[in-house]
PDB file of N, CA and C in Angstrom:
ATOM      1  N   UNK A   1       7.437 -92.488  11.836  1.00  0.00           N
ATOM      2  CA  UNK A   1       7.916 -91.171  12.192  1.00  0.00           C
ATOM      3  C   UNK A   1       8.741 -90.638  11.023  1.00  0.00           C
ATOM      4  N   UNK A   2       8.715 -89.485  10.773  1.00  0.00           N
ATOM      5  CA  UNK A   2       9.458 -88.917   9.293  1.00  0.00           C
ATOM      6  C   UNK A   2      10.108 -87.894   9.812  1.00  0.00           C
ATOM      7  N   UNK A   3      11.159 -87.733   9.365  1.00  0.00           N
ATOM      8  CA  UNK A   3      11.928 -86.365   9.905  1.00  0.00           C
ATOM      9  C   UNK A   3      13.434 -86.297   9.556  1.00  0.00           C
ATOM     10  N   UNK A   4      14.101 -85.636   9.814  1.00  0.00           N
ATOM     11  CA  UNK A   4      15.640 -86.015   9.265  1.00  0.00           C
ATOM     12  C   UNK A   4      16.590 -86.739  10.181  1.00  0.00           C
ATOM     13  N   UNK A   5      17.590 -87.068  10.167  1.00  0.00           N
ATOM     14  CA  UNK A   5      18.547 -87.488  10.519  1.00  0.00           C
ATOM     15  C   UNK A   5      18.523 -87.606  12.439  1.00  0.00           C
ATOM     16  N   UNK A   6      18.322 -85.996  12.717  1.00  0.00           N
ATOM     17  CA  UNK A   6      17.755 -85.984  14.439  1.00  0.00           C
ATOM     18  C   UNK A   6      16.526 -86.650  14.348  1.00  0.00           C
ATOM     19  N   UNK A   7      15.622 -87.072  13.896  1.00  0.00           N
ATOM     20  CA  UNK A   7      14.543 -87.317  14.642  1.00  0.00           C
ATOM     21  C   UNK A   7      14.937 -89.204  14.782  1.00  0.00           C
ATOM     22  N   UNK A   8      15.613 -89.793  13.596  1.00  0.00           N
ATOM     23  CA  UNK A   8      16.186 -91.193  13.416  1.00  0.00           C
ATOM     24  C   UNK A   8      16.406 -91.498  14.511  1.00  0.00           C
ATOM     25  N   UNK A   9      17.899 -90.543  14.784  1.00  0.00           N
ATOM     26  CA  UNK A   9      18.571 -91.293  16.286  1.00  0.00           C
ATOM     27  C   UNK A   9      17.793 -91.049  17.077  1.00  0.00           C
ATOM     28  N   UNK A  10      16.542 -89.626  17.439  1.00  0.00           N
ATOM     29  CA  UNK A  10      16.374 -90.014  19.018  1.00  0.00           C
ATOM     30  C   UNK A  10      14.968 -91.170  18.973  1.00  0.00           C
ATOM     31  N   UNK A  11      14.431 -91.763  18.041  1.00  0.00           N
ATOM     32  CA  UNK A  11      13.824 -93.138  17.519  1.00  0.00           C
ATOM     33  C   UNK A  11      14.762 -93.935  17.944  1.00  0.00           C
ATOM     34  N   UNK A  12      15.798 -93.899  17.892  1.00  0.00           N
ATOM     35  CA  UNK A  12      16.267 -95.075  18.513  1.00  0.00           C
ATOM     36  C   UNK A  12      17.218 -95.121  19.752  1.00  0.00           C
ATOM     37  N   UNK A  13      16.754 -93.937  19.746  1.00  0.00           N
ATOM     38  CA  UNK A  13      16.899 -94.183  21.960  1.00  0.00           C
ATOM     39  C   UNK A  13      15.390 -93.961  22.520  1.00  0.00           C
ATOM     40  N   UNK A  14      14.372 -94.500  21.773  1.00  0.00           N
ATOM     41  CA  UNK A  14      13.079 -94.506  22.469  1.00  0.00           C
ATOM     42  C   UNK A  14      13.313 -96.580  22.175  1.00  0.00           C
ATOM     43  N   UNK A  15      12.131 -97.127  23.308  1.00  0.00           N
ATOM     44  CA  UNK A  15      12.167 -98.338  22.761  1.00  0.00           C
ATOM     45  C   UNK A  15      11.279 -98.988  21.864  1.00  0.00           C
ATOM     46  N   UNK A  16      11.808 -99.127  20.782  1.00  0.00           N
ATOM     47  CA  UNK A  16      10.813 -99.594  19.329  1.00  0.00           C
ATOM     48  C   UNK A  16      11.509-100.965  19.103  1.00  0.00           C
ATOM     49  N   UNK A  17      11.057-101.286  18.721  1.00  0.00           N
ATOM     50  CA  UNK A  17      11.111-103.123  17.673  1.00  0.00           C
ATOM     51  C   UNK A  17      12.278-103.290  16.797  1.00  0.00           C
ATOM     52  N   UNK A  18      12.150-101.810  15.721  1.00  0.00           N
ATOM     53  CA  UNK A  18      12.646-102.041  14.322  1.00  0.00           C
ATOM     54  C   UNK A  18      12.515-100.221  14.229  1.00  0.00           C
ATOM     55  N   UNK A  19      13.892-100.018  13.440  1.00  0.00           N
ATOM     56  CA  UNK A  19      13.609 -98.801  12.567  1.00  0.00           C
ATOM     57  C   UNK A  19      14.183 -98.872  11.058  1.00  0.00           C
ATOM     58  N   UNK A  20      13.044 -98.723  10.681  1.00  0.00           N
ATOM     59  CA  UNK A  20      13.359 -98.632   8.823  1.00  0.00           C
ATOM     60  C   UNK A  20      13.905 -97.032   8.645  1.00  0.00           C
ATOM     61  N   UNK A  21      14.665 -96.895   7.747  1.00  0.00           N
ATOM     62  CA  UNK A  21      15.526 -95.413   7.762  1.00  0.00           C
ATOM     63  C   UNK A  21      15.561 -95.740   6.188  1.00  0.00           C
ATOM     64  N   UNK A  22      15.501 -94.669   5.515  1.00  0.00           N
ATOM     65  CA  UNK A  22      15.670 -94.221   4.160  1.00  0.00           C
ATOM     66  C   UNK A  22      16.414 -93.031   4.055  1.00  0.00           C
ATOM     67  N   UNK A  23      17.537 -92.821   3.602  1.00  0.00           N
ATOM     68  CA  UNK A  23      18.295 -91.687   3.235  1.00  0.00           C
ATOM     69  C   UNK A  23      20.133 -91.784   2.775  1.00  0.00           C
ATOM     70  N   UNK A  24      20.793 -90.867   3.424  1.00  0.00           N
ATOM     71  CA  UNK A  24      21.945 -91.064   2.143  1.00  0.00           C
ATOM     72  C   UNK A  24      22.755 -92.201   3.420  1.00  0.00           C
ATOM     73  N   UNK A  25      24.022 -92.913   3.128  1.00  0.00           N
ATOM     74  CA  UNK A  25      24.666 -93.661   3.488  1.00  0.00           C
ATOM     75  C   UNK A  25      25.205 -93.100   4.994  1.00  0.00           C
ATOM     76  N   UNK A  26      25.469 -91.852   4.920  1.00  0.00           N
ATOM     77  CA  UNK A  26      26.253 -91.079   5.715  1.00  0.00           C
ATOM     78  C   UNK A  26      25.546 -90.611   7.125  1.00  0.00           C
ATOM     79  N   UNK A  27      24.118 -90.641   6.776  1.00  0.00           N
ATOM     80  CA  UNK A  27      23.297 -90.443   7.601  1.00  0.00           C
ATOM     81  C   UNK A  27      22.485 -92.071   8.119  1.00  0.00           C
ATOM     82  N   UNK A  28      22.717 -92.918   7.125  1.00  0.00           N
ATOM     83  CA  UNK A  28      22.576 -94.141   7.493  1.00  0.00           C
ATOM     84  C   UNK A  28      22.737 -94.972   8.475  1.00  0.00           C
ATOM     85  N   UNK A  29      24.431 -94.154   8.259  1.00  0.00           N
ATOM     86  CA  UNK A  29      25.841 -94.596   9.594  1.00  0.00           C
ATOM     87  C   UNK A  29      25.553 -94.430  11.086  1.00  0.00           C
ATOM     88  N   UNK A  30      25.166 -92.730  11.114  1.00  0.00           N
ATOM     89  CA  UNK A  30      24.481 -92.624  12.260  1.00  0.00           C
ATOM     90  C   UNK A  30      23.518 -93.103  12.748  1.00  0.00           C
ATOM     91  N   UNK A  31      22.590 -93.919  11.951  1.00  0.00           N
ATOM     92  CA  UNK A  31      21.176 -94.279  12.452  1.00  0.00           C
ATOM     93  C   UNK A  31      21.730 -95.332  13.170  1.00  0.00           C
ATOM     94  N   UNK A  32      22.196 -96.291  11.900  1.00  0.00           N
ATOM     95  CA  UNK A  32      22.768 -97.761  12.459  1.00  0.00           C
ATOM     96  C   UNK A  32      24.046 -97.632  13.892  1.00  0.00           C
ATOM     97  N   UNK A  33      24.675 -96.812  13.788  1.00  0.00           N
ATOM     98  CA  UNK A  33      25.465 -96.340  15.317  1.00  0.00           C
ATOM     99  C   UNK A  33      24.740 -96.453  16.345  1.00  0.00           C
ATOM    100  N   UNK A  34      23.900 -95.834  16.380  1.00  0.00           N
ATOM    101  CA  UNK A  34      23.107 -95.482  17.181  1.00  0.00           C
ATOM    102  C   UNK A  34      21.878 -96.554  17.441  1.00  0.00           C
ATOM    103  N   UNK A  35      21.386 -96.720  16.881  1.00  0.00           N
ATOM    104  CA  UNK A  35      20.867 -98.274  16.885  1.00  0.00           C
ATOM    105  C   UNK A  35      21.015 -99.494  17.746  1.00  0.00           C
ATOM    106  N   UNK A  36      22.466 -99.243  17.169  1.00  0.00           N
ATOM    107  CA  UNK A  36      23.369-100.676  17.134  1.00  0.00           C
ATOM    108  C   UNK A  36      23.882-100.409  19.199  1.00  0.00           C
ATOM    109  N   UNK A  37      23.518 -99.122  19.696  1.00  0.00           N
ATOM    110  CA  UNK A  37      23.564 -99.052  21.167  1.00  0.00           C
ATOM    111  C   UNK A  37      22.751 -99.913  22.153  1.00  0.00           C
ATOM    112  N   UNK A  38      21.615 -99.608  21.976  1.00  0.00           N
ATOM    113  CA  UNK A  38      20.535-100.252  21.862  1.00  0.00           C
ATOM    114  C   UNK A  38      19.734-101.677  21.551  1.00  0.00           C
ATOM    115  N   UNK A  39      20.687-102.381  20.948  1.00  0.00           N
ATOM    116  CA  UNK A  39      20.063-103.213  20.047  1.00  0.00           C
ATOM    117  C   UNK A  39      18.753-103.334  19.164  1.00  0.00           C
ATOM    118  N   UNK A  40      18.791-102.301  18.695  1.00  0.00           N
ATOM    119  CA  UNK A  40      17.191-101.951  17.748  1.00  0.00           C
ATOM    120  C   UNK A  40      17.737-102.293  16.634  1.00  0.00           C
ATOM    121  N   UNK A  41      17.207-103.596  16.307  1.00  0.00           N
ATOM    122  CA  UNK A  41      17.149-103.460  14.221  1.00  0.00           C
ATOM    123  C   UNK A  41      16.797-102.869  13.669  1.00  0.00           C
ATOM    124  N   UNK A  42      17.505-102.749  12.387  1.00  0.00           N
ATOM    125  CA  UNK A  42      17.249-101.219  11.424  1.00  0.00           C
ATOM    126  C   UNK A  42      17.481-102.245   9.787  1.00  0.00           C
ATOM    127  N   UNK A  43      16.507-101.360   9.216  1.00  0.00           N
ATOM    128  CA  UNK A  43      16.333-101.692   7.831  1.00  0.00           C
ATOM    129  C   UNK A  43      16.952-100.089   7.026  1.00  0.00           C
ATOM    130  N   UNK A  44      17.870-100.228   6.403  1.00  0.00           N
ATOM    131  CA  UNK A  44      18.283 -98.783   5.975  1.00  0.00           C
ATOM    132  C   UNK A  44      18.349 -99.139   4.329  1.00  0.00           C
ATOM    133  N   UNK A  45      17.759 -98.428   3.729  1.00  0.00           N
ATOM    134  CA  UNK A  45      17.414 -97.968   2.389  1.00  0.00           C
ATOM    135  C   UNK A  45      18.187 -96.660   1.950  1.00  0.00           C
ATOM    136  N   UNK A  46      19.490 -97.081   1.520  1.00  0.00           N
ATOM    137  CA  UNK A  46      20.527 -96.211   1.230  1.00  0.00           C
ATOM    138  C   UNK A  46      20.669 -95.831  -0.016  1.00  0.00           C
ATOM    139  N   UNK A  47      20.045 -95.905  -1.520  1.00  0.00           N
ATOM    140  CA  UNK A  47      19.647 -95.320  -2.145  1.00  0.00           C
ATOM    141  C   UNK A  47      20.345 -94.361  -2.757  1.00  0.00           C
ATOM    142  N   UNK A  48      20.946 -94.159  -3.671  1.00  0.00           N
ATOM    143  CA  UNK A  48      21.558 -93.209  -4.922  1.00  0.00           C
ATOM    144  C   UNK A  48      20.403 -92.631  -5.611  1.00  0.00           C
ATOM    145  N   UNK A  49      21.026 -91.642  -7.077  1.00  0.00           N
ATOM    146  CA  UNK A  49      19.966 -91.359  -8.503  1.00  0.00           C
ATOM    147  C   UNK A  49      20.456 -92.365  -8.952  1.00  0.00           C
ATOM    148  N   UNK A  50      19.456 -92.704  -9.278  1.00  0.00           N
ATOM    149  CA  UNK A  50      19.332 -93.728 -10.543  1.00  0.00           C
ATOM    150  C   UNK A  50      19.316 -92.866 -12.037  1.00  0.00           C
ATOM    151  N   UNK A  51      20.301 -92.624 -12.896  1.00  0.00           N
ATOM    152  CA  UNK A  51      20.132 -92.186 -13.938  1.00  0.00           C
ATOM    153  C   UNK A  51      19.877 -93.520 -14.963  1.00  0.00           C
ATOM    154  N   UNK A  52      19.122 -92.959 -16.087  1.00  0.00           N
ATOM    155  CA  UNK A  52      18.901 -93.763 -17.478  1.00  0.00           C
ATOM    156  C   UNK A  52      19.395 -92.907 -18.511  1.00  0.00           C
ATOM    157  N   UNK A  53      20.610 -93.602 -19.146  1.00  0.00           N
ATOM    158  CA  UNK A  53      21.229 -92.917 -20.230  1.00  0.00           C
ATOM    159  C   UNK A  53      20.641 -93.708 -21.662  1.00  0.00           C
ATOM    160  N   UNK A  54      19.730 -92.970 -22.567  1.00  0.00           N
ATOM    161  CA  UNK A  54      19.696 -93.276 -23.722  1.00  0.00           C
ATOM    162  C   UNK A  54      20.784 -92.592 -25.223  1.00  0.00           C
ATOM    163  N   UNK A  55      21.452 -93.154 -25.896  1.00  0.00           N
ATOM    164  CA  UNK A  55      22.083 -92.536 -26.511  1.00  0.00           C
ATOM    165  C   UNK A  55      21.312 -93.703 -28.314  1.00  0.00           C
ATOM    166  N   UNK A  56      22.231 -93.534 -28.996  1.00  0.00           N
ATOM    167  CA  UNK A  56      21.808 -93.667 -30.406  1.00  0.00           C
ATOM    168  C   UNK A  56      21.943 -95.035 -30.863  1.00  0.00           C
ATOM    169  N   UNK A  57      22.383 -95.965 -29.748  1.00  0.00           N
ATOM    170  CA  UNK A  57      22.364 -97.777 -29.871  1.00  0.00           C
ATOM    171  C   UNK A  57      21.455 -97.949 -29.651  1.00  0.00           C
ATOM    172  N   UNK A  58      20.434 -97.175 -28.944  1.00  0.00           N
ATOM    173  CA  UNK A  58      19.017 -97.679 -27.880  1.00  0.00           C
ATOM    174  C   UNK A  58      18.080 -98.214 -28.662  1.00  0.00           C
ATOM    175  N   UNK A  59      16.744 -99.055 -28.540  1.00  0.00           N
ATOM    176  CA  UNK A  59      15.680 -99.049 -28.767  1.00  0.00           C
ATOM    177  C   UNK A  59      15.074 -98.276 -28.242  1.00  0.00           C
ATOM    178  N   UNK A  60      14.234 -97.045 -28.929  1.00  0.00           N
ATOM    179  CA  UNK A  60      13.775 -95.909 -28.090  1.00  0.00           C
ATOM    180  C   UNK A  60      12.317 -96.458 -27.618  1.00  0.00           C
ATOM    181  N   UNK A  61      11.843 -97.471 -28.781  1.00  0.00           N
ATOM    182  CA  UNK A  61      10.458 -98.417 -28.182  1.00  0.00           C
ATOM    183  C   UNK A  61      10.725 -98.894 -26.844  1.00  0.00           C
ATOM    184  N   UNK A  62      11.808 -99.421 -26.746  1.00  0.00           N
ATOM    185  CA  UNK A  62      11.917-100.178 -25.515  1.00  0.00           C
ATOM    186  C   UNK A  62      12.781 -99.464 -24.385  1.00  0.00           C
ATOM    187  N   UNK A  63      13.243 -98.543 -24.638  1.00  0.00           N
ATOM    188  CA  UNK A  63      13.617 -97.710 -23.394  1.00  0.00           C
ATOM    189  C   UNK A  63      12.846 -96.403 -22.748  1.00  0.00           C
ATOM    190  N   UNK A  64      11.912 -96.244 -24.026  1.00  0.00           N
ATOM    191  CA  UNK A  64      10.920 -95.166 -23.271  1.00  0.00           C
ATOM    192  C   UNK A  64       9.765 -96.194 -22.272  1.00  0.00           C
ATOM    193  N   UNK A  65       9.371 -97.463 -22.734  1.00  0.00           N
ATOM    194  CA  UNK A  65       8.439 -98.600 -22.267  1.00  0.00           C
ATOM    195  C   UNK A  65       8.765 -98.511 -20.813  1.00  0.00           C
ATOM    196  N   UNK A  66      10.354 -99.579 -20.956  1.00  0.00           N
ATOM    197  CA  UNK A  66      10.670 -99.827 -19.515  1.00  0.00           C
ATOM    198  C   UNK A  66      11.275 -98.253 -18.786  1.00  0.00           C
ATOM    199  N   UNK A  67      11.112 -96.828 -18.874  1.00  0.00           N
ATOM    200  CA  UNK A  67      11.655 -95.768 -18.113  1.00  0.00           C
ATOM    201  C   UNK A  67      10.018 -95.538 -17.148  1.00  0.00           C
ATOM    202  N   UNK A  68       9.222 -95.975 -18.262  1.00  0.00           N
ATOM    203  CA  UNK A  68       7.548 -95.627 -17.851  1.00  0.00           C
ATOM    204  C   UNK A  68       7.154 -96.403 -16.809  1.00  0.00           C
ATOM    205  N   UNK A  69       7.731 -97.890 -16.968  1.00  0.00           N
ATOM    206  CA  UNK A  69       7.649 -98.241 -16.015  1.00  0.00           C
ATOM    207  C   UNK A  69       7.835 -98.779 -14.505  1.00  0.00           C
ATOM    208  N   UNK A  70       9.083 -98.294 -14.532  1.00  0.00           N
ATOM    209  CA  UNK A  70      10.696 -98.261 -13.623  1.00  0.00           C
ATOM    210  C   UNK A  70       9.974 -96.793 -12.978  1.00  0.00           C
ATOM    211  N   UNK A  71      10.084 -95.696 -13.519  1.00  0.00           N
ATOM    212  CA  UNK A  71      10.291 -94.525 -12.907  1.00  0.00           C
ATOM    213  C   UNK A  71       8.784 -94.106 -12.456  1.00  0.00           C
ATOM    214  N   UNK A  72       7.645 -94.911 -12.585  1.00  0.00           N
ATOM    215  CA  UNK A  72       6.862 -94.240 -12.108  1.00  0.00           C
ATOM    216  C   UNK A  72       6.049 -96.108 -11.622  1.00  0.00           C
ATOM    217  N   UNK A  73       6.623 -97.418 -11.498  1.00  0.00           N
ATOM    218  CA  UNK A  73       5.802 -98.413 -10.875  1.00  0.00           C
ATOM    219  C   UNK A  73       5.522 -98.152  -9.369  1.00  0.00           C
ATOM    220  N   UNK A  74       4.577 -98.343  -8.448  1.00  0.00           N
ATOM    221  CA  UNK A  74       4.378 -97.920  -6.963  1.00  0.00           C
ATOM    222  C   UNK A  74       4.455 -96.542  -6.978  1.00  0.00           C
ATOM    223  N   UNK A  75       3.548 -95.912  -7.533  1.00  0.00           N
ATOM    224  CA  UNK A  75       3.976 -94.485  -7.812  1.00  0.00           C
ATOM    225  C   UNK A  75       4.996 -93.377  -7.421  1.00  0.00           C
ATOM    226  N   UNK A  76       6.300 -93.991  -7.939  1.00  0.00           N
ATOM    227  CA  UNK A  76       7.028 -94.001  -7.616  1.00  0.00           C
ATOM    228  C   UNK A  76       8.526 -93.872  -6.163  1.00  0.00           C
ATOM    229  N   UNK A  77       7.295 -94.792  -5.778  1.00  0.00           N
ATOM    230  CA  UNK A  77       7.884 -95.037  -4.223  1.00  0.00           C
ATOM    231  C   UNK A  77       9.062 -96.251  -4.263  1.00  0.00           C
ATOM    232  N   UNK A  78       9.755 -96.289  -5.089  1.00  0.00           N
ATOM    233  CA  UNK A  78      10.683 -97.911  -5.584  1.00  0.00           C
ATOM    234  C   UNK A  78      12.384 -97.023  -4.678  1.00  0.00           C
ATOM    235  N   UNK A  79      12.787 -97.289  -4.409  1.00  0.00           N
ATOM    236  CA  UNK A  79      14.208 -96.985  -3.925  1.00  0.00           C
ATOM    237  C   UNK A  79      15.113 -97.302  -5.571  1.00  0.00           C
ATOM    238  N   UNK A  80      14.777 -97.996  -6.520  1.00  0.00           N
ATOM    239  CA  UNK A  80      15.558 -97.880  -7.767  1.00  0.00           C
ATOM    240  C   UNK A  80      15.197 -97.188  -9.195  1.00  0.00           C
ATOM    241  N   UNK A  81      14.180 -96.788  -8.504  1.00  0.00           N
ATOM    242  CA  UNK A  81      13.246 -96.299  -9.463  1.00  0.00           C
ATOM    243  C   UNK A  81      14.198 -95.401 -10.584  1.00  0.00           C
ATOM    244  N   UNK A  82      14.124 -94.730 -11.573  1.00  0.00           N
ATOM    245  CA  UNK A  82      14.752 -93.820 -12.357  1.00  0.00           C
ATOM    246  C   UNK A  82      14.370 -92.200 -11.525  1.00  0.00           C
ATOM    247  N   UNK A  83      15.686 -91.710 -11.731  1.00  0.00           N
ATOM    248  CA  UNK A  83      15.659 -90.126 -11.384  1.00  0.00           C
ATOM    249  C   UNK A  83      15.416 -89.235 -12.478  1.00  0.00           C
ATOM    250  N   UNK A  84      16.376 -89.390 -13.226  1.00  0.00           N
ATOM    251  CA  UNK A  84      16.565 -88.684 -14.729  1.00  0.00           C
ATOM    252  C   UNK A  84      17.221 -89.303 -15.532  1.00  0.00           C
ATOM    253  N   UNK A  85      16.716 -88.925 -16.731  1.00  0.00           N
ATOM    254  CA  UNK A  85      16.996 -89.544 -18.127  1.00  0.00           C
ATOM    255  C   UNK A  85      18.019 -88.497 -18.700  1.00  0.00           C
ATOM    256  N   UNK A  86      19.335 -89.178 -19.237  1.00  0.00           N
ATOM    257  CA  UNK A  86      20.110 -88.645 -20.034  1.00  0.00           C
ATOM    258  C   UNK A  86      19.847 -89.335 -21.629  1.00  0.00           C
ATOM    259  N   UNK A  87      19.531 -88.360 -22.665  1.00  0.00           N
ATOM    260  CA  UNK A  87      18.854 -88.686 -23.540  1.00  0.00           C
ATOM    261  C   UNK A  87      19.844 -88.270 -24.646  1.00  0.00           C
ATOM    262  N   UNK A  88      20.249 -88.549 -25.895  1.00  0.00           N
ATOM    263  CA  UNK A  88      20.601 -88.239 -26.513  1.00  0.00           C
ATOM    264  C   UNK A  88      20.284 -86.767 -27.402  1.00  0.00           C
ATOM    265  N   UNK A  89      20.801 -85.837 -27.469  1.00  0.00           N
ATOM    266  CA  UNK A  89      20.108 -84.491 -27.979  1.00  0.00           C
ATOM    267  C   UNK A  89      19.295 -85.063 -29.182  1.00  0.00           C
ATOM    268  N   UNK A  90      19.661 -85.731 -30.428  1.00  0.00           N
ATOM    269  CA  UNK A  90      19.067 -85.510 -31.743  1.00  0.00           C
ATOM    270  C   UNK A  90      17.822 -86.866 -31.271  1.00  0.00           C
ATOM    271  N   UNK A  91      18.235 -87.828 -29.903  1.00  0.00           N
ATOM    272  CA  UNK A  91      16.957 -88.275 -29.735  1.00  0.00           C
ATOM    273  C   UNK A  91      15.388 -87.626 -28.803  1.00  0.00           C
ATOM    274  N   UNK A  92      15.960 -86.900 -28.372  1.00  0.00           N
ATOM    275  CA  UNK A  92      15.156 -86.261 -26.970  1.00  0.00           C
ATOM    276  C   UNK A  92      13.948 -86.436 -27.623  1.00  0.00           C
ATOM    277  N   UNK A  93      13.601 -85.686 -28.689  1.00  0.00           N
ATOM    278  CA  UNK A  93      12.286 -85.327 -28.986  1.00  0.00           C
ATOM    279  C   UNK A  93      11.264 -86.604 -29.284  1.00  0.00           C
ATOM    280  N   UNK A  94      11.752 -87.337 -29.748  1.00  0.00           N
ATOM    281  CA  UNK A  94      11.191 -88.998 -30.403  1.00  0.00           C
ATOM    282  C   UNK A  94      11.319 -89.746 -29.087  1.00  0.00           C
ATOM    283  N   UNK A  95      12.280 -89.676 -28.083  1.00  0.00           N
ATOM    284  CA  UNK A  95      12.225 -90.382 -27.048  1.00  0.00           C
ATOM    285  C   UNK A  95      10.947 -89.551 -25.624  1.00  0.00           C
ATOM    286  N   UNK A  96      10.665 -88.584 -25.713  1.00  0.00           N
ATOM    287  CA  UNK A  96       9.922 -87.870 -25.122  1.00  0.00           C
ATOM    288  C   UNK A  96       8.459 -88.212 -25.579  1.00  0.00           C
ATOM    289  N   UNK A  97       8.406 -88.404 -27.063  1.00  0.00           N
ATOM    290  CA  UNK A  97       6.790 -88.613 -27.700  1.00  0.00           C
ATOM    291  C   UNK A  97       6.678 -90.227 -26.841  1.00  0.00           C
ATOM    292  N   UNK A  98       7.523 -91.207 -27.010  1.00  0.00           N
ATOM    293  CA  UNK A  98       7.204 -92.193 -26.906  1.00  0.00           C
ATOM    294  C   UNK A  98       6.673 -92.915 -25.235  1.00  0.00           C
ATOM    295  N   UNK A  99       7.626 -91.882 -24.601  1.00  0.00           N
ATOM    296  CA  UNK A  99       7.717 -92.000 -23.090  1.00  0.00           C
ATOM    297  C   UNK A  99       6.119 -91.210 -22.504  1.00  0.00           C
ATOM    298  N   UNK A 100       5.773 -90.111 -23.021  1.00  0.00           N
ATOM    299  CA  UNK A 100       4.561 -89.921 -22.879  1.00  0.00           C
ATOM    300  C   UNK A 100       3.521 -90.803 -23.054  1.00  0.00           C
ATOM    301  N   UNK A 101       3.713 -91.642 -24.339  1.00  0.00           N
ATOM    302  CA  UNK A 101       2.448 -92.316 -25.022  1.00  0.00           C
ATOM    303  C   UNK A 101       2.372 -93.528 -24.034  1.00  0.00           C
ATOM    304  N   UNK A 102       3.634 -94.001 -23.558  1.00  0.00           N
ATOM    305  CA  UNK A 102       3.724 -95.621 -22.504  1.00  0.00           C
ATOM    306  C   UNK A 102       2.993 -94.369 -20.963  1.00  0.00           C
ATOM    307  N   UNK A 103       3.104 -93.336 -20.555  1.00  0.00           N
ATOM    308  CA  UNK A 103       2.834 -93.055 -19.161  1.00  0.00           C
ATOM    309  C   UNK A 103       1.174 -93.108 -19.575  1.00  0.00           C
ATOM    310  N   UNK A 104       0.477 -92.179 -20.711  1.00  0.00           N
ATOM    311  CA  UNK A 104      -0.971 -91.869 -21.199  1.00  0.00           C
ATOM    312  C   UNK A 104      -1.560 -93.589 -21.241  1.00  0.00           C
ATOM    313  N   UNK A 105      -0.956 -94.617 -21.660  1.00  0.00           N
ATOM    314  CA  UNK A 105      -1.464 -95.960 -21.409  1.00  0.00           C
ATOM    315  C   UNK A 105      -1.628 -96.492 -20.590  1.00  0.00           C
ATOM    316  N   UNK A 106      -0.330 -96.076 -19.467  1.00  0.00           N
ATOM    317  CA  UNK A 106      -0.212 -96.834 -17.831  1.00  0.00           C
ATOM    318  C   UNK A 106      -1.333 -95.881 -16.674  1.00  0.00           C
ATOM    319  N   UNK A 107      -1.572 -94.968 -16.995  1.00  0.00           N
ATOM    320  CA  UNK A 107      -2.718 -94.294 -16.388  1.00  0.00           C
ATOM    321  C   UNK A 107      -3.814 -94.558 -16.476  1.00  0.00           C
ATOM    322  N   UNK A 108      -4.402 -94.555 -17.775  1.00  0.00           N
ATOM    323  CA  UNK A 108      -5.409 -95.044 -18.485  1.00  0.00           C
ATOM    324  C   UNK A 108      -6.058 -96.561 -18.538  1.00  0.00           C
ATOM    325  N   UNK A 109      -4.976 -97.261 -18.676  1.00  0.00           N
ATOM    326  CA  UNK A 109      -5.569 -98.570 -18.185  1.00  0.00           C
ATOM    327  C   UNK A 109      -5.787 -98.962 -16.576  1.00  0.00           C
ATOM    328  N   UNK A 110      -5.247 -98.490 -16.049  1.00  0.00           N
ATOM    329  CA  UNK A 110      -5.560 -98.531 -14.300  1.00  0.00           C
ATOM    330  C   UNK A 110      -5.684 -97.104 -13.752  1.00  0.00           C
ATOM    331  N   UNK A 111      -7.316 -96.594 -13.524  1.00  0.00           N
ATOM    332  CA  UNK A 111      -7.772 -95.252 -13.349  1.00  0.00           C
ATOM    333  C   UNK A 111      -7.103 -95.290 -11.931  1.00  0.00           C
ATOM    334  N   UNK A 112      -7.164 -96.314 -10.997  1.00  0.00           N
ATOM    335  CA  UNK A 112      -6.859 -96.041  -9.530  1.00  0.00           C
ATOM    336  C   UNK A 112      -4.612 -96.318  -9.569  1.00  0.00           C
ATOM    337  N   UNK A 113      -4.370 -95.955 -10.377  1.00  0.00           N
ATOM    338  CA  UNK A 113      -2.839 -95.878 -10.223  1.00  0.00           C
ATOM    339  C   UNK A 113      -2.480 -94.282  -9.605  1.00  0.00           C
ATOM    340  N   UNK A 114      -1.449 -94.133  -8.287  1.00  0.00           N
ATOM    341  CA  UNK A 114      -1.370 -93.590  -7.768  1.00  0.00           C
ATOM    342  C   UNK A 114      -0.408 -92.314  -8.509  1.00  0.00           C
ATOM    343  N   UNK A 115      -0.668 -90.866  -8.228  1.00  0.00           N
ATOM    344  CA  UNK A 115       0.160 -90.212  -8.663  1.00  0.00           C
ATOM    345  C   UNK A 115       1.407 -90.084  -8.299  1.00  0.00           C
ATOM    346  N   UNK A 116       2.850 -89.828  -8.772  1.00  0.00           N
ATOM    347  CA  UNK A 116       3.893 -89.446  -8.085  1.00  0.00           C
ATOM    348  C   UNK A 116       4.305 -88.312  -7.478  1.00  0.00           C
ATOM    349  N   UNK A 117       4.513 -88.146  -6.315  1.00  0.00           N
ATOM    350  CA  UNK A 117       4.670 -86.601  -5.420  1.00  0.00           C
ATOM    351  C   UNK A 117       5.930 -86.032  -5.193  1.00  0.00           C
ATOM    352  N   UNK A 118       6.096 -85.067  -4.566  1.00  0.00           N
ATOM    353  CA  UNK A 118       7.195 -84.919  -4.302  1.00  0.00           C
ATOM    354  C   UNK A 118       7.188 -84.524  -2.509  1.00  0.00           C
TER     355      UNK A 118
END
């Protein structure tokens, strides 16, 4: 069932097994409250942005590699996945070529890799 915050709790004043909940902490609270009436186990996936800060110590080989594949592995269905990249200004442009060239490989070698949605 997908829906916001109301549709969680009244899931768990129906009788189910288990409710998995994904969203912010605050809305978490309520699920698990509410839940926890009941005795319904809950799996809650509480989840922040994940930022990636590259600045001018970086390996840009190796931080555009692993952003390619952090921010878009399970097409990007990961709860840690990367949100946004804070990039260094005088690197952006060299870190952008490289991060393209690792996504154009990870596509390419597996035609059935799933797109990321919103």
């Amino acid at each position: 069932m997908n829906g916001a915050v109301n549709v969680a709790i009244r899931a768990t004043q129906t009788p189910v097994d288990l409710i998995v909940f994904t969203g912010s902490t605050e809305k978490g609270k309520l699920v698990a409250q509410s839940a926890a009436k009941n005795l319904v186990p809950c799996i809650l996936e509480l989840g922040g942005k994940c930022p990636m800060i590259v600045d001018k110590s970086a390996d840009l080989e190796y931080a555009a590699n692993k952003c390619a594949n952090v921010a878009f592995m399970n097409s990007g269905q990961v709860c840690i996945r990367i949100d946004y990249v804070l990039v260094e200004s005088s690197l952006a442009n060299a870190f952008i070529a490289k991060l393209k060239g690792f996504m154009e490989t990870m596509y390419k070698q597996n035609q059935t890799y799933g797109k990321v949605i919103n």
